[in-house]
PDB file of N, CA and C in Angstrom:
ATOM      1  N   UNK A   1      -9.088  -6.192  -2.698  1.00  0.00           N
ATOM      2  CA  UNK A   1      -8.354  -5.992  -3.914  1.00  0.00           C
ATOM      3  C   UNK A   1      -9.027  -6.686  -5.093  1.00  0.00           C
ATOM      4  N   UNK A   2      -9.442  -8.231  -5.027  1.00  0.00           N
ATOM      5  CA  UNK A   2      -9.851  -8.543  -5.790  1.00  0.00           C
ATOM      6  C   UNK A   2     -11.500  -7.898  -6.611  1.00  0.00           C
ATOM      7  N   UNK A   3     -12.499  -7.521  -5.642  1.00  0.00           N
ATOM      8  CA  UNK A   3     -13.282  -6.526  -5.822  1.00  0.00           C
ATOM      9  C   UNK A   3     -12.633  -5.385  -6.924  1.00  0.00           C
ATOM     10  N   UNK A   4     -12.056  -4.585  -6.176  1.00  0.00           N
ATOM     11  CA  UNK A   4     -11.001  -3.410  -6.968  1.00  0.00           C
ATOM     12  C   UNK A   4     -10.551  -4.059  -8.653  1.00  0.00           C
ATOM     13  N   UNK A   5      -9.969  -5.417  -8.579  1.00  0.00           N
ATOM     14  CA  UNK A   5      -9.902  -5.556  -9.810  1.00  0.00           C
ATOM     15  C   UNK A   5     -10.973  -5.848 -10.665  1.00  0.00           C
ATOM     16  N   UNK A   6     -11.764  -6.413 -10.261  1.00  0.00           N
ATOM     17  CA  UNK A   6     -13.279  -6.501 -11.455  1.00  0.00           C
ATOM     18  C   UNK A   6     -13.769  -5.290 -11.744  1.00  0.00           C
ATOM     19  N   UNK A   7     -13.769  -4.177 -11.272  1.00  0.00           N
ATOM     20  CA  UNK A   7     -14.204  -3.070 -11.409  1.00  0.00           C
ATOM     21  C   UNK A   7     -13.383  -2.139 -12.280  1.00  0.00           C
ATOM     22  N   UNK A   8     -11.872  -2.348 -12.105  1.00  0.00           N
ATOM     23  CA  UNK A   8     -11.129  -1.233 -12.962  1.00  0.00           C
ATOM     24  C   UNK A   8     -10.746  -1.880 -14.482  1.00  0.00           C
ATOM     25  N   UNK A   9     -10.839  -0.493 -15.187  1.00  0.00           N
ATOM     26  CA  UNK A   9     -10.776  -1.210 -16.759  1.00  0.00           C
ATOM     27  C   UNK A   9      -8.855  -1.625 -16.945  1.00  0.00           C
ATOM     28  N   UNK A  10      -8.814  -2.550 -17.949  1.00  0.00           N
ATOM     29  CA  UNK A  10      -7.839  -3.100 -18.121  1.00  0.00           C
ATOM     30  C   UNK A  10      -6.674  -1.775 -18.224  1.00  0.00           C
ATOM     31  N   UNK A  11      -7.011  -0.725 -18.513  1.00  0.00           N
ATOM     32  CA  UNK A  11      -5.838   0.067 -18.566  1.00  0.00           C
ATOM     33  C   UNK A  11      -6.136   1.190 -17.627  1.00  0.00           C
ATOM     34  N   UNK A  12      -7.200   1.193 -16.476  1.00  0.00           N
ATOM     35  CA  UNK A  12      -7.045   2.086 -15.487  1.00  0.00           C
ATOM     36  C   UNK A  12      -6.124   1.407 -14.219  1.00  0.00           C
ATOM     37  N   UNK A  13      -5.825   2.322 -13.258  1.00  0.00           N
ATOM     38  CA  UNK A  13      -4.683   2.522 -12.274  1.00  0.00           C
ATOM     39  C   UNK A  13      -5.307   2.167 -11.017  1.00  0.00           C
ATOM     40  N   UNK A  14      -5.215   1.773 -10.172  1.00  0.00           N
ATOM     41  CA  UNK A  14      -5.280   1.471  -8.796  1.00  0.00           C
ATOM     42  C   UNK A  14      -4.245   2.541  -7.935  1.00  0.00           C
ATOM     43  N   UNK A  15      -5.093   3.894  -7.281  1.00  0.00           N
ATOM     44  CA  UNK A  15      -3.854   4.332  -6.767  1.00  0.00           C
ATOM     45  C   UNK A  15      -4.798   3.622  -4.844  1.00  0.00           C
ATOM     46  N   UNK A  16      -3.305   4.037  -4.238  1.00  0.00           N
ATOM     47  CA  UNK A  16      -4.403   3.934  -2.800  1.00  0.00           C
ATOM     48  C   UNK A  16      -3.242   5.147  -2.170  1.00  0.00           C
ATOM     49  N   UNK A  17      -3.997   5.183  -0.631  1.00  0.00           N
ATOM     50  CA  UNK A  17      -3.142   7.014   0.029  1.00  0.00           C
ATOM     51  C   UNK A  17      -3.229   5.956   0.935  1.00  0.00           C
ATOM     52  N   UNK A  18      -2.151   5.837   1.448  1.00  0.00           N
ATOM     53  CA  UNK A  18      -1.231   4.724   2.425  1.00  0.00           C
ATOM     54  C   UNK A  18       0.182   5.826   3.350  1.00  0.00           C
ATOM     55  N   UNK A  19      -0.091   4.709   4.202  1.00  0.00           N
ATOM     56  CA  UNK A  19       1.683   5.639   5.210  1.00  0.00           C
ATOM     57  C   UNK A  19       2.343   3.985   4.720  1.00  0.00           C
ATOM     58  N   UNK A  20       3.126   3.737   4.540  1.00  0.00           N
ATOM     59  CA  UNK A  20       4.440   3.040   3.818  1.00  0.00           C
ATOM     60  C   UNK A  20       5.318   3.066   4.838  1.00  0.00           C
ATOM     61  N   UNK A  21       5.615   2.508   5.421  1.00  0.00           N
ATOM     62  CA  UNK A  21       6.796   1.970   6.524  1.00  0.00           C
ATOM     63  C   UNK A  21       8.418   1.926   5.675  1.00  0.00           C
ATOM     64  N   UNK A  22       9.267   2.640   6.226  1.00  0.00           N
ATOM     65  CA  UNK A  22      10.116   2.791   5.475  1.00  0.00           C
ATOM     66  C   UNK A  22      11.167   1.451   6.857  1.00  0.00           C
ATOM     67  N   UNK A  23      11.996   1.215   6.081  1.00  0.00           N
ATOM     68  CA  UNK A  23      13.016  -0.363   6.735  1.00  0.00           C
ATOM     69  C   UNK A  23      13.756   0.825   8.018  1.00  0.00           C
ATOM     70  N   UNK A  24      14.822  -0.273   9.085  1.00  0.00           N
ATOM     71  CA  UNK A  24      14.882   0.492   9.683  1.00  0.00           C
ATOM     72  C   UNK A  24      14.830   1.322  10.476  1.00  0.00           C
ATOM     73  N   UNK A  25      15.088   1.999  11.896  1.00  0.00           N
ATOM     74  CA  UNK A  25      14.808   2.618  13.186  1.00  0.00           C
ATOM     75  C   UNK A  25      14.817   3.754  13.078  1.00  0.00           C
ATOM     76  N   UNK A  26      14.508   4.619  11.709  1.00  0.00           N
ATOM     77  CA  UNK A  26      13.949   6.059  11.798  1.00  0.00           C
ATOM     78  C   UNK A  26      13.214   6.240  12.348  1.00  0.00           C
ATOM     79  N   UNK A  27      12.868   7.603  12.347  1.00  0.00           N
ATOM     80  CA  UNK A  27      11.221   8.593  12.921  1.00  0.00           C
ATOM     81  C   UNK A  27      10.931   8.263  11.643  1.00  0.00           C
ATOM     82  N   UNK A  28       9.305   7.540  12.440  1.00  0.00           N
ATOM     83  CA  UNK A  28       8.344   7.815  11.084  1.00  0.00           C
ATOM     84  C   UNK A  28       7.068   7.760  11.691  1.00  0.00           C
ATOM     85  N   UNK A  29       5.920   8.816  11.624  1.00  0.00           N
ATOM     86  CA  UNK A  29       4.779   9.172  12.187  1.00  0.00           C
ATOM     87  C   UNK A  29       4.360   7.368  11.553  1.00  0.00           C
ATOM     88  N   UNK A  30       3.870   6.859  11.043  1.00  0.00           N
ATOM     89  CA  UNK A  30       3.258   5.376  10.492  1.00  0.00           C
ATOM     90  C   UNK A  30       3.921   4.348  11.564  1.00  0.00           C
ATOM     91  N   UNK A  31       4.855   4.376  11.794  1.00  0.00           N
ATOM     92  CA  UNK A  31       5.528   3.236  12.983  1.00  0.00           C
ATOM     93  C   UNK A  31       4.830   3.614  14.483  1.00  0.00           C
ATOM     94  N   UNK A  32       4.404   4.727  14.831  1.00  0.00           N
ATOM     95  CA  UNK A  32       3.359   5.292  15.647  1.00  0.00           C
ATOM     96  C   UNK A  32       1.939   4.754  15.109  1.00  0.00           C
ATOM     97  N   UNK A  33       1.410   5.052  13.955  1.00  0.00           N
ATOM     98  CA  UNK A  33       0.187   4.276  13.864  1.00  0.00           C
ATOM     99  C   UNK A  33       0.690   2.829  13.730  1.00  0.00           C
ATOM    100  N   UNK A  34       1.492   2.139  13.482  1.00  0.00           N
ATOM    101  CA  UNK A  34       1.623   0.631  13.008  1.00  0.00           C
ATOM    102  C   UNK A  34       1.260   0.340  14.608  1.00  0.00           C
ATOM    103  N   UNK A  35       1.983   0.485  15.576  1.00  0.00           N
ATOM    104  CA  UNK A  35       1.888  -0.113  17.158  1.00  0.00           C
ATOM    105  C   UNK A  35       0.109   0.436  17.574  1.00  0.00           C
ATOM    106  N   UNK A  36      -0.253   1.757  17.390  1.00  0.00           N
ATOM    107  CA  UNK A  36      -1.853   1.790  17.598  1.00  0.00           C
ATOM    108  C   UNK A  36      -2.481   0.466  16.841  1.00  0.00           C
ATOM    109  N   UNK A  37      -2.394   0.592  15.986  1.00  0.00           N
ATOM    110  CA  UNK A  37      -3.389  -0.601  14.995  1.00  0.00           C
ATOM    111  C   UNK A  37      -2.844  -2.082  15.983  1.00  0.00           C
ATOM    112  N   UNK A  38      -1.960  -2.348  15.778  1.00  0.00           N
ATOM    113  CA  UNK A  38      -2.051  -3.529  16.208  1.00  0.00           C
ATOM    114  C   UNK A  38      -2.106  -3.783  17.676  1.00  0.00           C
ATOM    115  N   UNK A  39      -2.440  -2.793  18.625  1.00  0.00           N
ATOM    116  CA  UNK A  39      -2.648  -2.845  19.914  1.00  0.00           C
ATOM    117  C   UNK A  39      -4.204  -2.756  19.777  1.00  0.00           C
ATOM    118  N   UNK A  40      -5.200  -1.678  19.294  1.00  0.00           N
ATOM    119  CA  UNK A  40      -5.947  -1.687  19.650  1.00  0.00           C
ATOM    120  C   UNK A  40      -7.331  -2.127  18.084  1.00  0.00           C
ATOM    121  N   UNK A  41      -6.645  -2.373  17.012  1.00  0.00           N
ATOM    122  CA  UNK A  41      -7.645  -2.978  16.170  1.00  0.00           C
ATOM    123  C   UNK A  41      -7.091  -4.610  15.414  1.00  0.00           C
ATOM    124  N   UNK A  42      -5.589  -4.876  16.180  1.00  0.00           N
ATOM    125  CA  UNK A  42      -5.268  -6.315  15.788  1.00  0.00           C
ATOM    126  C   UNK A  42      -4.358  -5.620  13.819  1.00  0.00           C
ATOM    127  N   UNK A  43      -4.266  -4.617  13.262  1.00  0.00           N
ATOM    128  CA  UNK A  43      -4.216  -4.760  11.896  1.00  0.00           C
ATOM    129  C   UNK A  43      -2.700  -3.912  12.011  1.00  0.00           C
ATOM    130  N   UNK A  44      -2.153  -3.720  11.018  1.00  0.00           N
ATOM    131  CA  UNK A  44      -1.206  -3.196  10.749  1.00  0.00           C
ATOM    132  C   UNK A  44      -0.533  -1.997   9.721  1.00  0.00           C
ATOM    133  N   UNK A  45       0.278  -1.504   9.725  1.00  0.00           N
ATOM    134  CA  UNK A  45       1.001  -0.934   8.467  1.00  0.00           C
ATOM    135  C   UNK A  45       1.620  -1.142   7.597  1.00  0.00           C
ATOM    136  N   UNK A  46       2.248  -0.994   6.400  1.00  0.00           N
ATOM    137  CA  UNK A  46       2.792  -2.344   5.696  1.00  0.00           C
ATOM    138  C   UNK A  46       4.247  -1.704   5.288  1.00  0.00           C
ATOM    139  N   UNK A  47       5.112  -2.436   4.865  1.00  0.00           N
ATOM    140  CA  UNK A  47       6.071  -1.414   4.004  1.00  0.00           C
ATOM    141  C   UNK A  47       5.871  -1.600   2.436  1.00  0.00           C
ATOM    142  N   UNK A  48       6.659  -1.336   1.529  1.00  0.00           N
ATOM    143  CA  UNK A  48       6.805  -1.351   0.044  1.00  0.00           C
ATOM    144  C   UNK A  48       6.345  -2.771  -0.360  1.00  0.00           C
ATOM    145  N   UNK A  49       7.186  -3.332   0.250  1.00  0.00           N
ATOM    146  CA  UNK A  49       7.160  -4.655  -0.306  1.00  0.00           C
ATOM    147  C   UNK A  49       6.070  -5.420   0.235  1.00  0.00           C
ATOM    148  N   UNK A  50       5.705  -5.612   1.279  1.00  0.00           N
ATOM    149  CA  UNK A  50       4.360  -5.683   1.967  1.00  0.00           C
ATOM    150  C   UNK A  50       3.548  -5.526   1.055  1.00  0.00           C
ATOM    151  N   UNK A  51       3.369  -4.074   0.733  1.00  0.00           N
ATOM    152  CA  UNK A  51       2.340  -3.719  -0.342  1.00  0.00           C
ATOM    153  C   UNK A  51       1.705  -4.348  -1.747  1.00  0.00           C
ATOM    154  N   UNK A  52       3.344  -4.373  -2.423  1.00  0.00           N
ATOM    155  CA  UNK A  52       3.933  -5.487  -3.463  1.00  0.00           C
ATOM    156  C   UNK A  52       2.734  -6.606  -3.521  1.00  0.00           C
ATOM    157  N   UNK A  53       3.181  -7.554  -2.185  1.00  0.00           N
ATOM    158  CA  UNK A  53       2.572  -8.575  -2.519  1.00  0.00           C
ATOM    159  C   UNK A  53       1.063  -8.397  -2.257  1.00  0.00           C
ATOM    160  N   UNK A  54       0.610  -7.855  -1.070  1.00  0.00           N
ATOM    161  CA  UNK A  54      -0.725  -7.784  -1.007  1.00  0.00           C
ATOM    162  C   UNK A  54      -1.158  -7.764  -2.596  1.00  0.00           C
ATOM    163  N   UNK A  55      -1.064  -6.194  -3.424  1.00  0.00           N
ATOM    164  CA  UNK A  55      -1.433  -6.107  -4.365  1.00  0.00           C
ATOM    165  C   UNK A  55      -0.892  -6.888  -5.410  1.00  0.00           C
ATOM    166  N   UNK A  56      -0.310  -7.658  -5.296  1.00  0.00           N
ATOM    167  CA  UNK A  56       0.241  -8.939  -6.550  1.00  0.00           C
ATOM    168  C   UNK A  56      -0.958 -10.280  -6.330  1.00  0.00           C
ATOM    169  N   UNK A  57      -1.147 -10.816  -4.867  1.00  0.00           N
ATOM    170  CA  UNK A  57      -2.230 -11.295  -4.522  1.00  0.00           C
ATOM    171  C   UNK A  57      -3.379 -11.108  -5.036  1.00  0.00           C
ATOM    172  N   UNK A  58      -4.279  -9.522  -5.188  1.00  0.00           N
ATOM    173  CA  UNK A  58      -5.741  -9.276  -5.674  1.00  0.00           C
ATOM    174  C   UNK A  58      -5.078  -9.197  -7.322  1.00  0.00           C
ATOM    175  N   UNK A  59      -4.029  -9.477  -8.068  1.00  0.00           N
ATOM    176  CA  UNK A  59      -4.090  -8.904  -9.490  1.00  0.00           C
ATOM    177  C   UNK A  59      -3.697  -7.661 -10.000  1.00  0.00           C
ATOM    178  N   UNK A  60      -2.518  -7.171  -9.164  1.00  0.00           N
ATOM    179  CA  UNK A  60      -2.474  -6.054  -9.576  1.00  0.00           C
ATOM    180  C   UNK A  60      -0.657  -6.257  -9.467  1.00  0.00           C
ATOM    181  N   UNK A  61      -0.004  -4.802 -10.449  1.00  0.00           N
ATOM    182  CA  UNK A  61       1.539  -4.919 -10.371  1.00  0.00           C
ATOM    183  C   UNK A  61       1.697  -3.367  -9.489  1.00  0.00           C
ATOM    184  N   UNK A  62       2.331  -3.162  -8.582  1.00  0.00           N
ATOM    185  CA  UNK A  62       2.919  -2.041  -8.400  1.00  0.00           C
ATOM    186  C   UNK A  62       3.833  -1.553  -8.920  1.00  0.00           C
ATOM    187  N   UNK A  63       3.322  -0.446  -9.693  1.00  0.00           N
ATOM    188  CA  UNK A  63       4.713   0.306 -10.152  1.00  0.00           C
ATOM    189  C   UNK A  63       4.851   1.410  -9.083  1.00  0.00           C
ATOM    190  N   UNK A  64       4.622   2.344  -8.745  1.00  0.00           N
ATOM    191  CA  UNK A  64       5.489   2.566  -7.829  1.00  0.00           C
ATOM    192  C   UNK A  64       4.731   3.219  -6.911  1.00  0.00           C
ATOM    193  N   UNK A  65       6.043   4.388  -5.837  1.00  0.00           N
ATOM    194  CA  UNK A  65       5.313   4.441  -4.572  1.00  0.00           C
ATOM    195  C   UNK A  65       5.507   6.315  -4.542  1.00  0.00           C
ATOM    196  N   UNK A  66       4.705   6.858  -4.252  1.00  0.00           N
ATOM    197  CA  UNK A  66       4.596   8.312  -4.538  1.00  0.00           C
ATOM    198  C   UNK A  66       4.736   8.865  -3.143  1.00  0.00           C
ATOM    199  N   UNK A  67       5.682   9.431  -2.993  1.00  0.00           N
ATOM    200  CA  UNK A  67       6.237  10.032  -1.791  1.00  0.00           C
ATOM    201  C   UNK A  67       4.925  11.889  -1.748  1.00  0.00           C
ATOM    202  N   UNK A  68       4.466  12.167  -0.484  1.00  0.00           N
ATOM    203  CA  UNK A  68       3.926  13.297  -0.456  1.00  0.00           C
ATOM    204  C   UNK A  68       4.519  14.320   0.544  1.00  0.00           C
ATOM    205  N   UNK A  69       4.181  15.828   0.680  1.00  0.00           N
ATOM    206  CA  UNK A  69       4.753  16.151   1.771  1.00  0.00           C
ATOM    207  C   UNK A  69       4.246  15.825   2.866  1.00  0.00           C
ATOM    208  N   UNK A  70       3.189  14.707   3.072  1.00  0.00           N
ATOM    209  CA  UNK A  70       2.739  14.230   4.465  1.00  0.00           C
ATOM    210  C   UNK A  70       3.209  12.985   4.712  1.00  0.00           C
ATOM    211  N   UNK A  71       2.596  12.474   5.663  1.00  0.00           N
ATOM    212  CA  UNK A  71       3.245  10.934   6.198  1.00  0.00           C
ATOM    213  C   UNK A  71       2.839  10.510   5.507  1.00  0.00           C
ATOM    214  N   UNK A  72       1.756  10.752   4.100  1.00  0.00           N
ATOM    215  CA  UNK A  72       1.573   9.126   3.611  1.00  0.00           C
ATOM    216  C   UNK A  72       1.722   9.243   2.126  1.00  0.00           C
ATOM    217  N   UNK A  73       1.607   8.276   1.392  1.00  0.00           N
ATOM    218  CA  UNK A  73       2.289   8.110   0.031  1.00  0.00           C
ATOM    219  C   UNK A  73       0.996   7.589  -1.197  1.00  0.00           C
ATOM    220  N   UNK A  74       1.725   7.572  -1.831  1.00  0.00           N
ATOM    221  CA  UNK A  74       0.113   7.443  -3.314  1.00  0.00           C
ATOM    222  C   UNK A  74       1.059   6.136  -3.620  1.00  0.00           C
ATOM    223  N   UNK A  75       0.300   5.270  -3.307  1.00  0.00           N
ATOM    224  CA  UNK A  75       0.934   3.663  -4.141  1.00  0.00           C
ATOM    225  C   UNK A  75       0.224   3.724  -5.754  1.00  0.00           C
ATOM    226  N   UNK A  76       0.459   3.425  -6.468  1.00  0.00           N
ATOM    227  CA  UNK A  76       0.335   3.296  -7.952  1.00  0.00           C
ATOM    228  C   UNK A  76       0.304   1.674  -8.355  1.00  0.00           C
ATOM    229  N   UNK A  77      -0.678   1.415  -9.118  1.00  0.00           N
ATOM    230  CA  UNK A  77      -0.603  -0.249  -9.306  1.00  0.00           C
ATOM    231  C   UNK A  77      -1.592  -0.094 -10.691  1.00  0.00           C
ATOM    232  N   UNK A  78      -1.427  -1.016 -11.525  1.00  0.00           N
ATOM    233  CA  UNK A  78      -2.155  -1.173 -12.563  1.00  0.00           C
ATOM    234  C   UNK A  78      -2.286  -3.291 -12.433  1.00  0.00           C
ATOM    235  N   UNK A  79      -3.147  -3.590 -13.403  1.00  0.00           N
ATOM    236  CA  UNK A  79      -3.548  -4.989 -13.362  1.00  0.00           C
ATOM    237  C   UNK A  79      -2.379  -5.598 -13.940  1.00  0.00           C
ATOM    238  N   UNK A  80      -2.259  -6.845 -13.403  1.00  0.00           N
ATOM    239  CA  UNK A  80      -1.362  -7.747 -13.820  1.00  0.00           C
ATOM    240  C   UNK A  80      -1.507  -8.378 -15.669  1.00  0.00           C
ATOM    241  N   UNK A  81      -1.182  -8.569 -15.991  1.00  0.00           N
ATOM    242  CA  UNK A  81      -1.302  -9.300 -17.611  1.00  0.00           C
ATOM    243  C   UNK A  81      -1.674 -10.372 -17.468  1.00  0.00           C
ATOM    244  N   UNK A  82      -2.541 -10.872 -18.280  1.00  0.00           N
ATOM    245  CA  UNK A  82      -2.883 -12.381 -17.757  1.00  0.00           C
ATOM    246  C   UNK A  82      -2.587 -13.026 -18.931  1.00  0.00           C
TER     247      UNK A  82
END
């Protein structure tokens, strides 16, 4: 992330194409990859807020989370104000 932020201009966007863990004991194809990843590469899936902070961490604000018709979602983030 922090990479990502030296590179984008002060008023470009950070999107990323993510599966987003929604709260909760629904069906969700991503809670299927969340248990692969962390069985067989140690890493994980995140939810909203997860996300939040990761990207609050490298400098960035999430505004929001872009739902698609597939399992995964367009996160939206622009740089924090300093």
């Amino acid at each position: 992330m922090r990479n990502c932020y030296k590179r984008i201009h002060d008023s470009g966007k950070l999107l990323l194409i993510e599966s987003v863990i929604e709260k909760g004991n629904g069906r969700q194809f991503g809670k299927l990859t969340d248990l692969n990843m962390m069985v067989l590469a140690g890493g994980k899936e995140r939810t909203a807020e997860e996300f939040r902070q990761l990207l609050s961490a490298g400098g960035f604000e999430m505004k929001r989370v872009i739902p698609t018709v597939t399992d995964m979602s367009i996160i939206e983030s622009v740089k924090l104000e300093v």
